[in-house]
C-alpha atoms as a PDB file:
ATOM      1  CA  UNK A   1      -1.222   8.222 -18.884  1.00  0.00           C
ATOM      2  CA  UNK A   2      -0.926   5.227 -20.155  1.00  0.00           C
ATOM      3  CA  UNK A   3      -2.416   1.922 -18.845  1.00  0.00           C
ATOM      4  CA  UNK A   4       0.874   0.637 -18.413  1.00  0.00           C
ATOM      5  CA  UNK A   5       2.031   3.781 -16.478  1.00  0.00           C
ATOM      6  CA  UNK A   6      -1.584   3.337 -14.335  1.00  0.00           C
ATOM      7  CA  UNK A   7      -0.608   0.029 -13.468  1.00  0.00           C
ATOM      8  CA  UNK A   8       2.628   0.749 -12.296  1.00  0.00           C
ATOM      9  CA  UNK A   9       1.456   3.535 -10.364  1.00  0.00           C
ATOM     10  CA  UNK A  10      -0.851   1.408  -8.734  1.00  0.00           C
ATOM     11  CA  UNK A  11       1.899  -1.261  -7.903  1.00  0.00           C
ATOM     12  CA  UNK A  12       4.059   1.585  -6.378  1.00  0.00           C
ATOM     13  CA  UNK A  13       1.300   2.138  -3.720  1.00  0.00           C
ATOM     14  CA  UNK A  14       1.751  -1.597  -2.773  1.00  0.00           C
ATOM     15  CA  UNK A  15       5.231  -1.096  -2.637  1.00  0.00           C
ATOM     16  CA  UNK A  16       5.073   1.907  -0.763  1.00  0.00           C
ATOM     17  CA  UNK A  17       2.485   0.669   1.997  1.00  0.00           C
ATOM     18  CA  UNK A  18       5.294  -2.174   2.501  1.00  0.00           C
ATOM     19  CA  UNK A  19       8.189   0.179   2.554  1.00  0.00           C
ATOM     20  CA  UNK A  20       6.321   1.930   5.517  1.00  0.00           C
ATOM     21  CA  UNK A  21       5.150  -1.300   7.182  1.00  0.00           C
ATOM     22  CA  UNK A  22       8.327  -2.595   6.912  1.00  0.00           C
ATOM     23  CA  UNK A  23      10.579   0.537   8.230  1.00  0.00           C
ATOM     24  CA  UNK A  24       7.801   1.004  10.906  1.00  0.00           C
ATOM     25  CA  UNK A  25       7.968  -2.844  12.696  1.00  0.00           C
ATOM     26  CA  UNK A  26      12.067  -2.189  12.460  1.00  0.00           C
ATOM     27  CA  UNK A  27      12.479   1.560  13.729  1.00  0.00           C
ATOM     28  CA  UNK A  28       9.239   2.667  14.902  1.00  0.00           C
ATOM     29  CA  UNK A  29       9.537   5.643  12.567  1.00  0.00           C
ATOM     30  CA  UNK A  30       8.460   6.428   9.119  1.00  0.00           C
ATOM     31  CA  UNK A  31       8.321   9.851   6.319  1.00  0.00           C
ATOM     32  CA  UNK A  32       4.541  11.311   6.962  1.00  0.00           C
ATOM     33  CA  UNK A  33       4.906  12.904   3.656  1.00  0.00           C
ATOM     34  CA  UNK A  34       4.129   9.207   2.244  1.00  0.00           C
ATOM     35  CA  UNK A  35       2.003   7.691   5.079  1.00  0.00           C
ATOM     36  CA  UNK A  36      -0.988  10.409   4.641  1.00  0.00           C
ATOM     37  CA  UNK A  37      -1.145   9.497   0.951  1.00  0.00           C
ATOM     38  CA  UNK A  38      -1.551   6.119   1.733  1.00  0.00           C
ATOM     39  CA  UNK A  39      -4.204   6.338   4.375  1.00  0.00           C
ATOM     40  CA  UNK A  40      -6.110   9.240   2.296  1.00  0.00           C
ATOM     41  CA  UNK A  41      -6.490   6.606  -0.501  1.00  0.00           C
ATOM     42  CA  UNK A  42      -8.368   4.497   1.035  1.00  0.00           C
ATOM     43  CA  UNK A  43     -11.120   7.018   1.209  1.00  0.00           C
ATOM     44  CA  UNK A  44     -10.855   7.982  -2.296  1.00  0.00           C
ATOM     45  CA  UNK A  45     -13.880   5.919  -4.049  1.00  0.00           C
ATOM     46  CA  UNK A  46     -14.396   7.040  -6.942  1.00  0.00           C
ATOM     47  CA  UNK A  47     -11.330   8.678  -8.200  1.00  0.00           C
ATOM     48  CA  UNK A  48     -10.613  10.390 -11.634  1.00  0.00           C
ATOM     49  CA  UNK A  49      -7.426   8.209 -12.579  1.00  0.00           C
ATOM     50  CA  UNK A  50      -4.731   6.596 -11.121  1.00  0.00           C
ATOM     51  CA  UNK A  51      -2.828   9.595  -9.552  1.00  0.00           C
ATOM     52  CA  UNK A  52      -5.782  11.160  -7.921  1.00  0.00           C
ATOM     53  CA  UNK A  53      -6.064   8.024  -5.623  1.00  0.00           C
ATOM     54  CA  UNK A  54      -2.796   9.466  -3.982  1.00  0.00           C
ATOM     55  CA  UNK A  55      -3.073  12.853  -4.450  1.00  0.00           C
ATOM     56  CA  UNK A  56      -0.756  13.100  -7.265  1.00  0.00           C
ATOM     57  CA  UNK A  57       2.426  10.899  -8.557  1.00  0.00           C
ATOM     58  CA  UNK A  58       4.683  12.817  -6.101  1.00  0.00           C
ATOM     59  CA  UNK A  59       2.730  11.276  -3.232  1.00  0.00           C
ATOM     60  CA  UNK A  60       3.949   7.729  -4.298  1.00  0.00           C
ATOM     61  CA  UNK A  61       7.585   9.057  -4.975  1.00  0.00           C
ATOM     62  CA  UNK A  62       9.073   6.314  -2.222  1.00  0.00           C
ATOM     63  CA  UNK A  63       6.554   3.570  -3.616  1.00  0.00           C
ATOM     64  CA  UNK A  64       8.178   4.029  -7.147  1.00  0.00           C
ATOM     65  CA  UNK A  65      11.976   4.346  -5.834  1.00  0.00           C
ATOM     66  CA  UNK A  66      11.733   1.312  -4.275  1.00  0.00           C
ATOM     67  CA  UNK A  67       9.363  -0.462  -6.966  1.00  0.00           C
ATOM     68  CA  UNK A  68      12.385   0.125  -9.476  1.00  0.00           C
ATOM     69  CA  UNK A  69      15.042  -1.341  -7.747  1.00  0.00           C
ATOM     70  CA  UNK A  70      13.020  -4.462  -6.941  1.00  0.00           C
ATOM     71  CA  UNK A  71      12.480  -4.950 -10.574  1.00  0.00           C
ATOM     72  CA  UNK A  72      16.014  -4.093 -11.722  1.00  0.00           C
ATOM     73  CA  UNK A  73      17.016  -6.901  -9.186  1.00  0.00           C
ATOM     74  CA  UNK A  74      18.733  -3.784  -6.900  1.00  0.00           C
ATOM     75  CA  UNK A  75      16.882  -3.704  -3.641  1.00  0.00           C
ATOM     76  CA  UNK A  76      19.059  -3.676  -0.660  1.00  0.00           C
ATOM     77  CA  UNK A  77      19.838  -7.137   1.515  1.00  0.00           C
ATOM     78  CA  UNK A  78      17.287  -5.297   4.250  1.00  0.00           C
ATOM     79  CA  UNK A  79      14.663  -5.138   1.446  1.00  0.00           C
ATOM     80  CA  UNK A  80      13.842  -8.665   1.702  1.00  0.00           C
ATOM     81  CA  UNK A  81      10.983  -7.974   3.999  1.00  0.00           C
ATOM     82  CA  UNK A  82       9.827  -5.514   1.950  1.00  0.00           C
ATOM     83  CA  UNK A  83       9.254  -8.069  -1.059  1.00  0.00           C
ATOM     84  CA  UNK A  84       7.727 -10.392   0.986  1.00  0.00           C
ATOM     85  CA  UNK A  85       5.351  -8.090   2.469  1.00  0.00           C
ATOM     86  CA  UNK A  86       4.542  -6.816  -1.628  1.00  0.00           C
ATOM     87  CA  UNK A  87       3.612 -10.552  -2.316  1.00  0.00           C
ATOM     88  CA  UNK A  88       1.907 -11.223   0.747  1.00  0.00           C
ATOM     89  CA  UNK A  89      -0.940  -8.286  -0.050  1.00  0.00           C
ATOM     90  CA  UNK A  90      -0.974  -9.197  -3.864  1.00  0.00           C
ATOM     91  CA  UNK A  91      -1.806 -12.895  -2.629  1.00  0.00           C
ATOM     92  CA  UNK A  92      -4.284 -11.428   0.533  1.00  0.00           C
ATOM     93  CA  UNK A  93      -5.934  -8.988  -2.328  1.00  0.00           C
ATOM     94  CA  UNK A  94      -6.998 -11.756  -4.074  1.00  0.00           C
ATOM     95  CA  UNK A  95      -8.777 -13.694  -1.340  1.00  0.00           C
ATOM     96  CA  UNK A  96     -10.795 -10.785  -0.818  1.00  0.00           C
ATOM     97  CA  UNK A  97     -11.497 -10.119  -4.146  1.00  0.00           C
ATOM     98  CA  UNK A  98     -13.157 -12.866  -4.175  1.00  0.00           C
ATOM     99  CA  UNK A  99     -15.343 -12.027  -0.665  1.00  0.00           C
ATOM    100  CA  UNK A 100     -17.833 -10.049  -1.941  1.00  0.00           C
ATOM    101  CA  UNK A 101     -19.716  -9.774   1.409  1.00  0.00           C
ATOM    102  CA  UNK A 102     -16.246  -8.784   2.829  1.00  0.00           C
ATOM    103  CA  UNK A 103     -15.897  -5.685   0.050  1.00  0.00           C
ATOM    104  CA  UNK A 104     -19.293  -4.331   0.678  1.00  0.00           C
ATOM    105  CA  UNK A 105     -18.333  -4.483   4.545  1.00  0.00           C
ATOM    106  CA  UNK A 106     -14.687  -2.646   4.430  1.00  0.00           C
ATOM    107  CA  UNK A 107     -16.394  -0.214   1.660  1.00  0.00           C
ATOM    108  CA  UNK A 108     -19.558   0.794   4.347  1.00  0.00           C
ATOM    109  CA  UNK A 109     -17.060   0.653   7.227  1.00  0.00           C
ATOM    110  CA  UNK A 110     -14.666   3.460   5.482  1.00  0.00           C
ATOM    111  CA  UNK A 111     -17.524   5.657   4.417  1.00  0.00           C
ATOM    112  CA  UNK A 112     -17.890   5.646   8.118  1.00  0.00           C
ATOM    113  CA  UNK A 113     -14.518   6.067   9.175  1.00  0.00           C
ATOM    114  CA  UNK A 114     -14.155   8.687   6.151  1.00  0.00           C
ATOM    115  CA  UNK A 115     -15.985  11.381   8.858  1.00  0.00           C
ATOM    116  CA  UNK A 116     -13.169  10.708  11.283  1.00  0.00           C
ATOM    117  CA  UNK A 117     -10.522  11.252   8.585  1.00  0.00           C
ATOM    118  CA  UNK A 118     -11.963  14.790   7.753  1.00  0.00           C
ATOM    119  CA  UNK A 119     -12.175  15.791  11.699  1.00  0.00           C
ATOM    120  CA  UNK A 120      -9.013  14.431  12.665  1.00  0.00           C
ATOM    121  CA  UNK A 121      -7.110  15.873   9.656  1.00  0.00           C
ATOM    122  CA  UNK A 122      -4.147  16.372  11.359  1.00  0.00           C
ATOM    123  CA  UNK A 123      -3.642  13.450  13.295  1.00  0.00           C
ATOM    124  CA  UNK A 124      -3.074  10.406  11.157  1.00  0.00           C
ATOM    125  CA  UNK A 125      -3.034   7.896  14.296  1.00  0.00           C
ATOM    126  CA  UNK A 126      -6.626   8.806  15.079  1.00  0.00           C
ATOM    127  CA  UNK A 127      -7.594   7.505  11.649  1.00  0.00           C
ATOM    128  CA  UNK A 128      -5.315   4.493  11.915  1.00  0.00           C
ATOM    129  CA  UNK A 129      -6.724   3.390  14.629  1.00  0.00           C
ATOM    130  CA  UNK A 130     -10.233   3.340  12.941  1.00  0.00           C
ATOM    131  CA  UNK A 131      -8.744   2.072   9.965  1.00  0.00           C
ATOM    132  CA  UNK A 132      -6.413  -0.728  12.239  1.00  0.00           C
ATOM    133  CA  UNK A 133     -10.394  -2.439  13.407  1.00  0.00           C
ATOM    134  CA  UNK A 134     -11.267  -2.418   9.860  1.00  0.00           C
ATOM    135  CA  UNK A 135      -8.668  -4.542   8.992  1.00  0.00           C
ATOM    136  CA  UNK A 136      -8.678  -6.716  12.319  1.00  0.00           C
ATOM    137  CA  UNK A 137     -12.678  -7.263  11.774  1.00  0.00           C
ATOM    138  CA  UNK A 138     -12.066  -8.895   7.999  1.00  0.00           C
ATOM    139  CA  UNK A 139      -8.809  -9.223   6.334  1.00  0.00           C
ATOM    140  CA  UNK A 140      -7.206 -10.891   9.453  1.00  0.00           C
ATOM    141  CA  UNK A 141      -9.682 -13.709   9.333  1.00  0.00           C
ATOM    142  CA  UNK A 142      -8.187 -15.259   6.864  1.00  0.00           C
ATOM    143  CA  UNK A 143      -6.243 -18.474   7.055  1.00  0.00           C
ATOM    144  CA  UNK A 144      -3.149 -16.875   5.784  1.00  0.00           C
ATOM    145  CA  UNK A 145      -1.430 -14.068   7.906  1.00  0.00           C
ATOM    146  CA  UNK A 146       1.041 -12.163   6.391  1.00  0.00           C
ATOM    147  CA  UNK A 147       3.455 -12.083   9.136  1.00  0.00           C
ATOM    148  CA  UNK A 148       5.546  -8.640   9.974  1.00  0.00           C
ATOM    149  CA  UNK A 149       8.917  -9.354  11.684  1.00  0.00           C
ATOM    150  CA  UNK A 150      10.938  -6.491  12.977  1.00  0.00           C
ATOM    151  CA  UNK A 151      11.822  -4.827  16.537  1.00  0.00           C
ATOM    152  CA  UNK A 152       9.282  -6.476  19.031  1.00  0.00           C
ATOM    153  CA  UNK A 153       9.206  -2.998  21.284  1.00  0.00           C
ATOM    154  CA  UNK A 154       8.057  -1.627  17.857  1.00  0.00           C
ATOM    155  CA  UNK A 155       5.336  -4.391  17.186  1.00  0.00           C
ATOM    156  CA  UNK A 156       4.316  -4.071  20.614  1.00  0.00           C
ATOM    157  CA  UNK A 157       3.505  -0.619  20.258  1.00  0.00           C
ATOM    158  CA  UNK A 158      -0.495  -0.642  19.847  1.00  0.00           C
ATOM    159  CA  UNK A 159       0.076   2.898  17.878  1.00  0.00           C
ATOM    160  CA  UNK A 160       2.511   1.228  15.681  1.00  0.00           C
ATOM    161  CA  UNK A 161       0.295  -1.852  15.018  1.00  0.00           C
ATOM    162  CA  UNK A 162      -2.392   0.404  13.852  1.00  0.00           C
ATOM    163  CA  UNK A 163      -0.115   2.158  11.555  1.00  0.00           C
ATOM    164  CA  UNK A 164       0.781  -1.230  10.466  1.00  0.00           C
ATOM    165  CA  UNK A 165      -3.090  -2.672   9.530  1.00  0.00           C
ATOM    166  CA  UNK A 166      -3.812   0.331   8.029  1.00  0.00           C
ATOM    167  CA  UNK A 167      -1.058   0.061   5.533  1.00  0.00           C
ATOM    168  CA  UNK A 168      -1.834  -3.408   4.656  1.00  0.00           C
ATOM    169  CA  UNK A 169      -5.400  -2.513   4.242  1.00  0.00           C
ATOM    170  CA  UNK A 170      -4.270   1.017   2.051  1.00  0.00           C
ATOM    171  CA  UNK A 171      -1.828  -1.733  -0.136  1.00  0.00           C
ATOM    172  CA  UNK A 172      -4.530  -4.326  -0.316  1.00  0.00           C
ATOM    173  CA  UNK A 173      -6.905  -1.607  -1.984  1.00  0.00           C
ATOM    174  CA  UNK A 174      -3.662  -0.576  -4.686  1.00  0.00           C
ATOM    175  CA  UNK A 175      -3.262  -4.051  -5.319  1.00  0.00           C
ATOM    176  CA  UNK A 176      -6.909  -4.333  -6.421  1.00  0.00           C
ATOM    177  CA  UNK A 177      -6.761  -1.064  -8.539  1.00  0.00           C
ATOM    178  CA  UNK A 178      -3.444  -2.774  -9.790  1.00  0.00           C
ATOM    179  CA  UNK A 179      -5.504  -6.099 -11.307  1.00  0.00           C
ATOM    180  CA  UNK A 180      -8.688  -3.982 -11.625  1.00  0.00           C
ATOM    181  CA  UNK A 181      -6.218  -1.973 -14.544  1.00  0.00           C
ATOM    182  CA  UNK A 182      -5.179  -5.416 -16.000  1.00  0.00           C
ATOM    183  CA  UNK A 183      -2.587  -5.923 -13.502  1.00  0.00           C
ATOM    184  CA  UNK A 184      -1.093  -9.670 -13.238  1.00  0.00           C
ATOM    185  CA  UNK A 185       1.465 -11.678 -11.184  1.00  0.00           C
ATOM    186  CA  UNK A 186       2.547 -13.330 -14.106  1.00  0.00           C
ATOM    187  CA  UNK A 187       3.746  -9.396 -15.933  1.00  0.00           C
ATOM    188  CA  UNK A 188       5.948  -8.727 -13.083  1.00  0.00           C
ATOM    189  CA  UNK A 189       8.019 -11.709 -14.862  1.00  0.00           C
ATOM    190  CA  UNK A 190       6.839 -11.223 -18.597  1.00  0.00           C
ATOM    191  CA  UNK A 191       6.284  -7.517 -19.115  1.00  0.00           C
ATOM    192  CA  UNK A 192       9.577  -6.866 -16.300  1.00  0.00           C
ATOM    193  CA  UNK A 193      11.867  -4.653 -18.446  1.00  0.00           C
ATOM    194  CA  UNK A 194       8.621  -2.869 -19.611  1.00  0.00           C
ATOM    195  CA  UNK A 195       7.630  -2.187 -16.332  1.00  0.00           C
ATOM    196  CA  UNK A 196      11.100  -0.733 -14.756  1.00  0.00           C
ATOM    197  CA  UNK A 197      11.315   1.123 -17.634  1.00  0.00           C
ATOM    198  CA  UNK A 198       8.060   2.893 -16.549  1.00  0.00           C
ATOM    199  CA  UNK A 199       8.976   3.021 -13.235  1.00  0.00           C
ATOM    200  CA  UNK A 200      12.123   4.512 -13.611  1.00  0.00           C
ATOM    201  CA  UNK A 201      11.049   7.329 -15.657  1.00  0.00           C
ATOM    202  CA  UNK A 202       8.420   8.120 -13.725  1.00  0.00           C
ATOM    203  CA  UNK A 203      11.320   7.881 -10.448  1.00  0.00           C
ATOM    204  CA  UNK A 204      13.647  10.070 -12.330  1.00  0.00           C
ATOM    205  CA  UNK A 205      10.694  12.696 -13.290  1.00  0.00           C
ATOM    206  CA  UNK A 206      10.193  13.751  -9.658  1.00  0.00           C
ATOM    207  CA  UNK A 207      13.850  12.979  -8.316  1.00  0.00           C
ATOM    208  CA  UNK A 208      15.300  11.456  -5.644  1.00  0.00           C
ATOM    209  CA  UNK A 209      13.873  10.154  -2.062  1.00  0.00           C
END
C-alpha cells in the first residue's frame, strides 16, 4: 500500500471508533462486526502494516464509508456528532503524545489487559470494561473532555459507557498511527481530494455497509 492509502486507513479507524461511539450514546446498539476490530487493535503492538492493526481493510469497512462522505462534504445532518467526536480524539491524541509517562502507562496496562482479551474472546464487554479503567485512569485527566451527547438512558448505562472509553481509547491509538505515518490536520484541508479519492476506492473495493 501506499503511505497515502496507510494513512487513510488509519484515519478510518478514528472515524469508525466515532461512528460506534456516536450510534452507541444515541441507540444503545452498534454492528459487532466493527466493534471487535476496534477493541482487538488496541492490543496489536507491533503490527506488520496498517491493515493488520484491524485485522484486515474489511474490518474498517464502516470507518472508510463514513470517512468518505465526511470528506466529500456528504455526511448526514445526524453526522455532526460524529465529526466532532473525529476532532476531539485527533486533538486528545496529541496531548498524550506528548505524555510520555502516560504512553508507557496505557502500553503496560494493555499488555495486562491483553490476557483478559484472549480469555474472554467472546465477550467484548468483559474487555471493555478493562479497557473503560484504562482510559478513566489517564486520558480523562485531561483538562479537555470530549463530551458525548446522545440518549441519557444510553449514557447511563455503565456497559455502554465502557463501550464508549474503549472506543475513544481504540481511536486515540489510530489517530497516533495516523500522524506516526505522516498524518496532519492541516492534509485533511490540503491533500482533501487526494484523500477521498483513496478512501473511496478503497470503500468501493469491499462494497457497501
Amino acid at each position: 500500500m501506499s503511505r497515502t492509502e496507510e494513512q487513510v486507513l488509519a484515519l478510518a479507524g478514528v472515524v469508525q471508533a466515532a461512528r460506534l461511539v456516536d450510534q452507541i450514546s444515541r441507540t444503545g446498539t452498534y454492528p459487532e462486526e466493527f466493534l471487535t476490530p476496534m477493541i482487538n487493535s488496541l492490543f496489536e503492538f507491533e503490527p506488520a502494516d496498517t491493515a493488520e492493526v484491524y485485522g484486515g481493510v474489511a474490518e474498517i469497512k464502516l470507518g472508510l464509508h463514513n470517512l468518505a462522505a465526511m470528506l466529500a462534504n456528504q455526511e448526514q445532518p445526524d453526522g455532526r456528532d460524529m465529526v466532532r467526536y473525529v476532532f476531539g480524539i485527533l486533538y486528545l491524541e496529541r496531548k498524550f503524545a506528548q505524555s510520555g509517562d502516560m504512553v508507557s502507562v496505557v502500553r503496560s496496562r494493555l499488555e495486562h489487559a491483553r490476557f483478559k482479551r484472549e480469555y474472554f474472546a467472546n465477550h467484548v464487554q468483559e474487555v471493555c470494561h478493562s479497557i473503560s479503567g484504562i482510559y478513566q485512569d489517564t486520558i480523562s485527566t485531561f483538562k479537555f473532555r470530549l463530551k458525548v451527547t446522545g440518549s441519557m438512558q444510553q449514557l447511563q448505562n455503565p456497559n455502554n459507557a465502557d463501550m464508549i472509553r474503549a472506543l475513544l481509547l481504540a481511536g486515540i491509538r489510530s489517530a497516533h498511527l495516523w500522524r506516526q505515518l505522516g498524518g496532519r490536520r492541516w492534509k485533511l484541508v490540503w491533500q482533501r481530494k487526494r484523500m477521498l479519492a483513496v478512501a473511496q476506492n478503497l470503500s468501493r473495493q469491499l462494497g457497501s455497509v
